[in-house]
Protein backbone atom coordinates (compact mmCIF):
# COMPACT_ATOMS: atom_id res chain seq x y z
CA UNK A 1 12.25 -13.94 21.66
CA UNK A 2 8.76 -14.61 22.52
CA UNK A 3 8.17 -11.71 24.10
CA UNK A 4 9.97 -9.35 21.24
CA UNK A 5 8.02 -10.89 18.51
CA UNK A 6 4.63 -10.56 20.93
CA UNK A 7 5.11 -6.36 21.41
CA UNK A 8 5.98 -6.30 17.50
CA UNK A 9 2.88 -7.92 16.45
CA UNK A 10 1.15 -5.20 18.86
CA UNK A 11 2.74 -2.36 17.95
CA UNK A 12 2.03 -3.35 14.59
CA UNK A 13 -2.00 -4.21 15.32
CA UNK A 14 -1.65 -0.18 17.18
CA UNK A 15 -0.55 1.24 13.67
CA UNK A 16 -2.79 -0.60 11.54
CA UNK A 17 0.38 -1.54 9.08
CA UNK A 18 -2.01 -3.09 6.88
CA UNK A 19 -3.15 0.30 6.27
CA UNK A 20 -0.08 1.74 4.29
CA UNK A 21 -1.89 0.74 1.48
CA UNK A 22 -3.96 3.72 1.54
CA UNK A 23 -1.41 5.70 0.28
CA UNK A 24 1.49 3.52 -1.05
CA UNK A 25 -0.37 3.13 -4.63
CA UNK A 26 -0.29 6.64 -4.87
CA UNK A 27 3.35 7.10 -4.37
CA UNK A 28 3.90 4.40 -6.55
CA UNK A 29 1.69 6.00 -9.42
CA UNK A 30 4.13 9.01 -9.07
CA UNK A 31 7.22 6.64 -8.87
CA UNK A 32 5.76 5.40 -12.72
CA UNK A 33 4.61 9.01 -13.88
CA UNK A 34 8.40 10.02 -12.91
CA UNK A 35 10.25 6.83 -14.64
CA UNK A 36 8.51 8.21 -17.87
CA UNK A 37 11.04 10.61 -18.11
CA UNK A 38 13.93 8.25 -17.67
CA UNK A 39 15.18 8.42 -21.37
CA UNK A 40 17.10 4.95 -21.18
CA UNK A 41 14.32 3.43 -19.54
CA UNK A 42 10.71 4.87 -19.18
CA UNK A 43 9.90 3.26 -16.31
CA UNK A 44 11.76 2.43 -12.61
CA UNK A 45 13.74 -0.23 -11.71
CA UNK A 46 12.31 -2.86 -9.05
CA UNK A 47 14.78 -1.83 -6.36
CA UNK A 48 13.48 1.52 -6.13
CA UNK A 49 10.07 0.46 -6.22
CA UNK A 50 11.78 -1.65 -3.20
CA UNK A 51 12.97 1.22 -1.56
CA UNK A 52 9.90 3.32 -1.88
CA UNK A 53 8.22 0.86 -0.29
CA UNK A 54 10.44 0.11 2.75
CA UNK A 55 10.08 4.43 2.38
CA UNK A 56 6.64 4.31 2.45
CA UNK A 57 5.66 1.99 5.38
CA UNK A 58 8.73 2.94 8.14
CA UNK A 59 7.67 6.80 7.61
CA UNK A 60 3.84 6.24 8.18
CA UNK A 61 4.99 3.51 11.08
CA UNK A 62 7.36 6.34 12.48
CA UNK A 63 3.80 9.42 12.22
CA UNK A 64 1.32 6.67 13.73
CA UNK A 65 3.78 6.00 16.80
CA UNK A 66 4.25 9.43 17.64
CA UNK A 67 0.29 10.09 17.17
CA UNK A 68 -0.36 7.25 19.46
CA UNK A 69 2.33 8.24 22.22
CA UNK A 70 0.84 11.83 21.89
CA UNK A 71 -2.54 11.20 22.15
CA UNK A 72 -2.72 8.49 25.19
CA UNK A 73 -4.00 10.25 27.25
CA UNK A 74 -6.95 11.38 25.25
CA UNK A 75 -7.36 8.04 23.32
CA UNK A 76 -7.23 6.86 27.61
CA UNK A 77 -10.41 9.25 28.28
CA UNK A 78 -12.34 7.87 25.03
CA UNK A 79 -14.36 5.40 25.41
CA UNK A 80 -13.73 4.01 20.95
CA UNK A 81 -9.94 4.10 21.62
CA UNK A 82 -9.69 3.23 25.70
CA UNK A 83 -8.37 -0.41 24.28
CA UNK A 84 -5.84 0.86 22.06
CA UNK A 85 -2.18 -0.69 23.34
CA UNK A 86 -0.80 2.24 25.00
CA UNK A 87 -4.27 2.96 27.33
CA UNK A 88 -4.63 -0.44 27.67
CA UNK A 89 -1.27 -1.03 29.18
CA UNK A 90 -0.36 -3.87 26.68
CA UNK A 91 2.60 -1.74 25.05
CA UNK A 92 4.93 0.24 26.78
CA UNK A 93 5.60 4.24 26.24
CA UNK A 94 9.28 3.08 26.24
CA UNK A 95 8.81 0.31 23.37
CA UNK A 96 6.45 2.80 21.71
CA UNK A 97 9.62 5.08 21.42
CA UNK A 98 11.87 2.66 20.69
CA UNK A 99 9.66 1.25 17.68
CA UNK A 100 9.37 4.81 16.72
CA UNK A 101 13.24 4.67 16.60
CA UNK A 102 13.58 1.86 14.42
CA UNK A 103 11.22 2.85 11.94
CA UNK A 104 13.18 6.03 11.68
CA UNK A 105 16.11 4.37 11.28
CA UNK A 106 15.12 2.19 8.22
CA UNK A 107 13.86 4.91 6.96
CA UNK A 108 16.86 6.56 6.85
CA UNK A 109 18.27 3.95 5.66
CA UNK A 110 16.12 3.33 3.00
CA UNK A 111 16.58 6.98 1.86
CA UNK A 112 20.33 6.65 1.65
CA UNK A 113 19.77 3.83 -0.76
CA UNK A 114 18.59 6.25 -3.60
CA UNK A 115 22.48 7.85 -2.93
CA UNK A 116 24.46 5.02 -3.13
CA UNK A 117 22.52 3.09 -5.34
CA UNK A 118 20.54 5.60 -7.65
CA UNK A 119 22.90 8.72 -6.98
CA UNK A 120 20.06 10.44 -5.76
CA UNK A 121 20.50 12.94 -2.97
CA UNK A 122 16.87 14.32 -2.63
CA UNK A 123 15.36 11.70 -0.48
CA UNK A 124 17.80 11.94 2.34
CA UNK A 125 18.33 15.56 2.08
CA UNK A 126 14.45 15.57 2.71
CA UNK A 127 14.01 12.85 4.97
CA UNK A 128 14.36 14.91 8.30
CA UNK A 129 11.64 17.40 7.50
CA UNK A 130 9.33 14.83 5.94
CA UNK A 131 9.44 13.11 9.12
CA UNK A 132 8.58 16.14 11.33
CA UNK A 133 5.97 17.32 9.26
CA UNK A 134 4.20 14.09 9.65
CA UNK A 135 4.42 13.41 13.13
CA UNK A 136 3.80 17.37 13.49
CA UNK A 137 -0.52 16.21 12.57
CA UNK A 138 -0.78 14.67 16.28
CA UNK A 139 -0.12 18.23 17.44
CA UNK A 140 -2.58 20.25 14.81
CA UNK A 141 -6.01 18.79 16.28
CA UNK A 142 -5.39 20.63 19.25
CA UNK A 143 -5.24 24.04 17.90
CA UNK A 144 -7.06 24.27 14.43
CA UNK A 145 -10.18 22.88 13.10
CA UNK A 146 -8.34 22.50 9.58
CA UNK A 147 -6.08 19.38 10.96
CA UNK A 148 -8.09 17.26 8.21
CA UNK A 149 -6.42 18.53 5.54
CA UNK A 150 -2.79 18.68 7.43
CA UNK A 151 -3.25 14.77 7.80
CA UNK A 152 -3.93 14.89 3.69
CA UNK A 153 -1.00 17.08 2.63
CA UNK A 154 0.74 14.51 5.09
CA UNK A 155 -0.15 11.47 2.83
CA UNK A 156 0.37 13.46 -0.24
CA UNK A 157 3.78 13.85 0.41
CA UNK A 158 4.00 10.07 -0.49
CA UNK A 159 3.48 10.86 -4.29
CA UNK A 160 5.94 13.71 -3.80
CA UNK A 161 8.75 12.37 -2.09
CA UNK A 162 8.35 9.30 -4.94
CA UNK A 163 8.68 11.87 -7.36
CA UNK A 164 11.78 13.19 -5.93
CA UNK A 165 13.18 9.72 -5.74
CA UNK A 166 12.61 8.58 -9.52
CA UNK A 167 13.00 12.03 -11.53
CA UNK A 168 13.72 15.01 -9.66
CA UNK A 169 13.78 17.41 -12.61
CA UNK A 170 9.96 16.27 -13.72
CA UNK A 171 8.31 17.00 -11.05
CA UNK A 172 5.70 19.79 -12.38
CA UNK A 173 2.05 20.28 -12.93
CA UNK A 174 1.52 16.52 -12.52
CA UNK A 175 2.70 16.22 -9.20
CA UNK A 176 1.19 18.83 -7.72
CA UNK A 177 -2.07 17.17 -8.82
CA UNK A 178 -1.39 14.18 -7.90
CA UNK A 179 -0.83 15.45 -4.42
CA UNK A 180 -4.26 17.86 -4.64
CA UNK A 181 -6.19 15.02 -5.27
CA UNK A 182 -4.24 13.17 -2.34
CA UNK A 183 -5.16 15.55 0.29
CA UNK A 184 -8.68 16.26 -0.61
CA UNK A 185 -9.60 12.51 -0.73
CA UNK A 186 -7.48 11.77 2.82
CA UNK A 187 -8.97 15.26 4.19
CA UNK A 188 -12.54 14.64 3.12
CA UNK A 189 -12.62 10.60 4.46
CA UNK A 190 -10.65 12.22 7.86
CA UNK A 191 -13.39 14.20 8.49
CA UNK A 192 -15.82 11.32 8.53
CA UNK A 193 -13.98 9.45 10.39
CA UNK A 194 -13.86 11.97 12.95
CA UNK A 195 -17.82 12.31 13.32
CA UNK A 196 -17.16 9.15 16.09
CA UNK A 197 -15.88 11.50 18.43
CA UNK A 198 -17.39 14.30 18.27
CA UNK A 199 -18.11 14.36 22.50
CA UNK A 200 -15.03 13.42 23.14
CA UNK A 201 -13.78 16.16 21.10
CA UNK A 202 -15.62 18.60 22.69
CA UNK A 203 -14.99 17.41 25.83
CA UNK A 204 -10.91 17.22 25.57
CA UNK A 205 -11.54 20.50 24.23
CA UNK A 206 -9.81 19.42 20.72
CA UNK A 207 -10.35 21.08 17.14
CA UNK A 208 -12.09 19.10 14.65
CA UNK A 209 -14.92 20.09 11.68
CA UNK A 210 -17.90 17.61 13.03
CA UNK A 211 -17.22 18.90 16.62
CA UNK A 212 -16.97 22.74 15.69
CA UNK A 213 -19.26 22.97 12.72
CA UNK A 214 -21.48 19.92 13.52
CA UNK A 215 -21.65 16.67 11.69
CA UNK A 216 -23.87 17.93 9.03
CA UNK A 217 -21.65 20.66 7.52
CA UNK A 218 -18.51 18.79 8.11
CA UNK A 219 -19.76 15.94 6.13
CA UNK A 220 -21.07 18.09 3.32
CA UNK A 221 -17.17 19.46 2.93
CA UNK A 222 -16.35 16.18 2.79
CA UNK A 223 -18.20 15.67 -0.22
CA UNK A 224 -16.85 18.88 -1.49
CA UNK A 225 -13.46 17.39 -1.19
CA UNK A 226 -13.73 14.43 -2.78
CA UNK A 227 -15.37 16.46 -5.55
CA UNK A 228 -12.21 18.24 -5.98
CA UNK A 229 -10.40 15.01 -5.83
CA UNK A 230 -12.04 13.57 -8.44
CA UNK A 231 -11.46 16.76 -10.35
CA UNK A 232 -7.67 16.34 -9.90
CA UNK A 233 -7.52 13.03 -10.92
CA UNK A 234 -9.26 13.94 -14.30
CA UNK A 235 -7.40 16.66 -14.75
CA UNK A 236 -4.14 14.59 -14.13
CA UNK A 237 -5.24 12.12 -16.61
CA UNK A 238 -5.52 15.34 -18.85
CA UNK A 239 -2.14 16.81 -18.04
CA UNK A 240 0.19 13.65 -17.96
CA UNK A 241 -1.90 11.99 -20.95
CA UNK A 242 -2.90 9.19 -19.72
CA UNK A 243 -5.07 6.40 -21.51
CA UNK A 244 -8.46 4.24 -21.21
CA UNK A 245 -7.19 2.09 -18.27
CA UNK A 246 -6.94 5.06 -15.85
CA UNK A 247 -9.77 6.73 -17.18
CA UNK A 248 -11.71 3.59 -15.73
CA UNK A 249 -9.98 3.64 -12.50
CA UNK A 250 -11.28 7.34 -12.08
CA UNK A 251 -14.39 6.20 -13.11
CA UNK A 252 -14.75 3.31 -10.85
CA UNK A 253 -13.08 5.75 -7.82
CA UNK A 254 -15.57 8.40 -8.55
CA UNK A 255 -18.51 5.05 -7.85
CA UNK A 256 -16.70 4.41 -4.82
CA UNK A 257 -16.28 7.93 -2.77
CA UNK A 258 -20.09 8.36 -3.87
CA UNK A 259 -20.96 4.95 -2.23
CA UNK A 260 -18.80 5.93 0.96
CA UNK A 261 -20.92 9.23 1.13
CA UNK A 262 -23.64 7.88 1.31
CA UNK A 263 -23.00 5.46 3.85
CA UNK A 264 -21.89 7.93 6.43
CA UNK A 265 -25.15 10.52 7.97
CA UNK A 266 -25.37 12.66 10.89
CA UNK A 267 -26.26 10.77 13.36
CA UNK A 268 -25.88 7.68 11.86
CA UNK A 269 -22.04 6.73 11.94
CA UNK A 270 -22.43 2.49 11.69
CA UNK A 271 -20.88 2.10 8.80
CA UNK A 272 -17.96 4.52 9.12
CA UNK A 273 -15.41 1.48 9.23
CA UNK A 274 -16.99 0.41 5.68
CA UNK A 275 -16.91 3.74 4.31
CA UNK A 276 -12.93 4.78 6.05
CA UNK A 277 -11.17 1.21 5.78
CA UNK A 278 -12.43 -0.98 3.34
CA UNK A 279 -14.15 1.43 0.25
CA UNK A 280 -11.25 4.19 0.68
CA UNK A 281 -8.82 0.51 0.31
CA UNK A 282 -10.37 -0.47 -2.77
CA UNK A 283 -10.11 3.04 -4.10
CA UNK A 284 -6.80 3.46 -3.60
CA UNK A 285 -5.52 0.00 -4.87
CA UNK A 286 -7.82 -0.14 -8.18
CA UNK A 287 -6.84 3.34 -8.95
CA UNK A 288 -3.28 2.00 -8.38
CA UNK A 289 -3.13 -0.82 -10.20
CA UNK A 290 -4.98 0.76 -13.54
CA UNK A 291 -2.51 3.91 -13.59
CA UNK A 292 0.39 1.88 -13.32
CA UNK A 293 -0.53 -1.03 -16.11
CA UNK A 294 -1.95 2.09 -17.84
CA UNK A 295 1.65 3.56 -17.94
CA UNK A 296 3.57 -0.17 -18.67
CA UNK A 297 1.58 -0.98 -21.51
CA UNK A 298 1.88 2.49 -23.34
CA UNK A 299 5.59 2.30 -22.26
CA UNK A 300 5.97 -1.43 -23.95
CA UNK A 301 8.99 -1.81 -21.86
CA UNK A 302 9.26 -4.18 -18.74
CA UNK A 303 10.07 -2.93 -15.42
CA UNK A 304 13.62 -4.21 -14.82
């Protein structure tokens, strides 16, 4: 028991868990957007908020696995990631897999929920490809220089397949915003992430911006896409009519990616885990939490 609970908490320290809540606010933003057009309601019921959750965190637990299994030899050869579980030798390939396994699994399961409980078909009819096109990023790096924005669309399938979930037949304009501001902002904070390994890069002979374009240009497209983000996001507020609250949560967003720009140079990469984690956190949960009390208080209705 000791020992199960012990390779859980790694394999959950090797995925960063904590970090689904870069893009869970976002898919639950979509999840309230699409209850708007629930005419009995307005708004989604707590269990599928539950099950967009369990959604949410067992498909980005099943895309991290795979992108850990597939890159151990590389992250083995890099000096930043040498300690990560797998090159370390403190997790197993085979419990890697078989973690992979059971996050599939639930999520399968969670998918089949929105059937039998919701009479929804979409998210399990979509569940197989969703899950392949995520774990398919590990493989992109290796072959085009664009894998940034592959790793964004990824994560703005989130506000999609939430979408999907609540109100199939709304999905429109909205949406596709949503998910254009989604994979500029993941894209653009990607590529600064990735000016940490820009030898190692070159060296394992792998595509990225900062290591084919140097740091300088690569960061200044980053900037470009969170430009476009931002320009999403107001135009989202524009299209779905949204009110004051989310019009400060843009605002205090737009603050944000200008502080993490600034904090990230060529050259100068020190405060890269500031600028990735912990601004790009706040971001996403402030601009969470104002859309969606935004949308319950125009809706006057509780969420039941």
């Amino acid at each position: 028991m000791t020992t199960a609970v012990s390779t859980v908490r790694v394999w959950a320290d090797m995925v960063k868990l904590s970090h689904s809540v870069f893009a869970l606010p976002f898919a639950l933003i979509a999840a309230f957007l699409a209850g708007r057009g629930l005419l009995d309601r307005g708004l989604p019921q707590w269990g599928q908020l539950g099950l967009i959750v369990v959604c949410m965190v067992s498909a980005r637990s099943v895309a991290m696995t795979f992108n850990r299994i597939a890159d151990a030899a590389i992250d083995a050869r890099n000096p930043r990631t040498a300690n990560r579980p797998l090159p370390a030798k403190t997790l197993s390939t085979s419990a890697a897999w078989l973690m992979l396994a059971l996050a599939g699994v639930t999520f399968a399961i969670a998918c089949l929920g929105f059937y039998f409980f919701y009479q929804n078909a979409w998210p399990i009819f979509c569940s197989g490809p969703v899950l392949l096109f995520l774990c398919g990023y590990s493989l992109t790096k290796r072959f085009t220089r664009w894998s940034h924005f592959y790793l964004g669309t990824a994560l703005a399938l989130s506000p999609l397949a939430a979408w999907l979930a609540i109100h199939p037949a709304s999905v429109g304009m909205g949406t596709l915003l949503l998910m254009l501001a989604v994979t500029c902002w993941v894209g653009g904070f990607d590529i600064m992430y990735a000016c940490q390994d820009i030898e190692a890069d070159q060296r394992e002979g792998l595509f990225s911006l900062p290591s084919r374009i140097g740091p300088a240009k690569a960061l200044w497209i980053a900037r470009g896409s969170h430009v476009a983000s931002l320009a999403a996001l107001i135009a989202l507020g524009s299209v779905a009519e949204l009110g004051s609250l989310y019009a400060v949560g843009v605002a205090v967003a737009a603050v944000l990616l200008a502080v993490e720009n600034s904090l990230v140079r060529p050259g100068d990469y020190a405060k890269i885990n500031l600028a990735f984690f912990t601004i790009n956190g706040i971001v996403s949960i402030v601009l969470g939490a104002l859309t969606i009390a935004d949308i319950v208080l125009a809706s006057g209705t509780p969420v039941t």
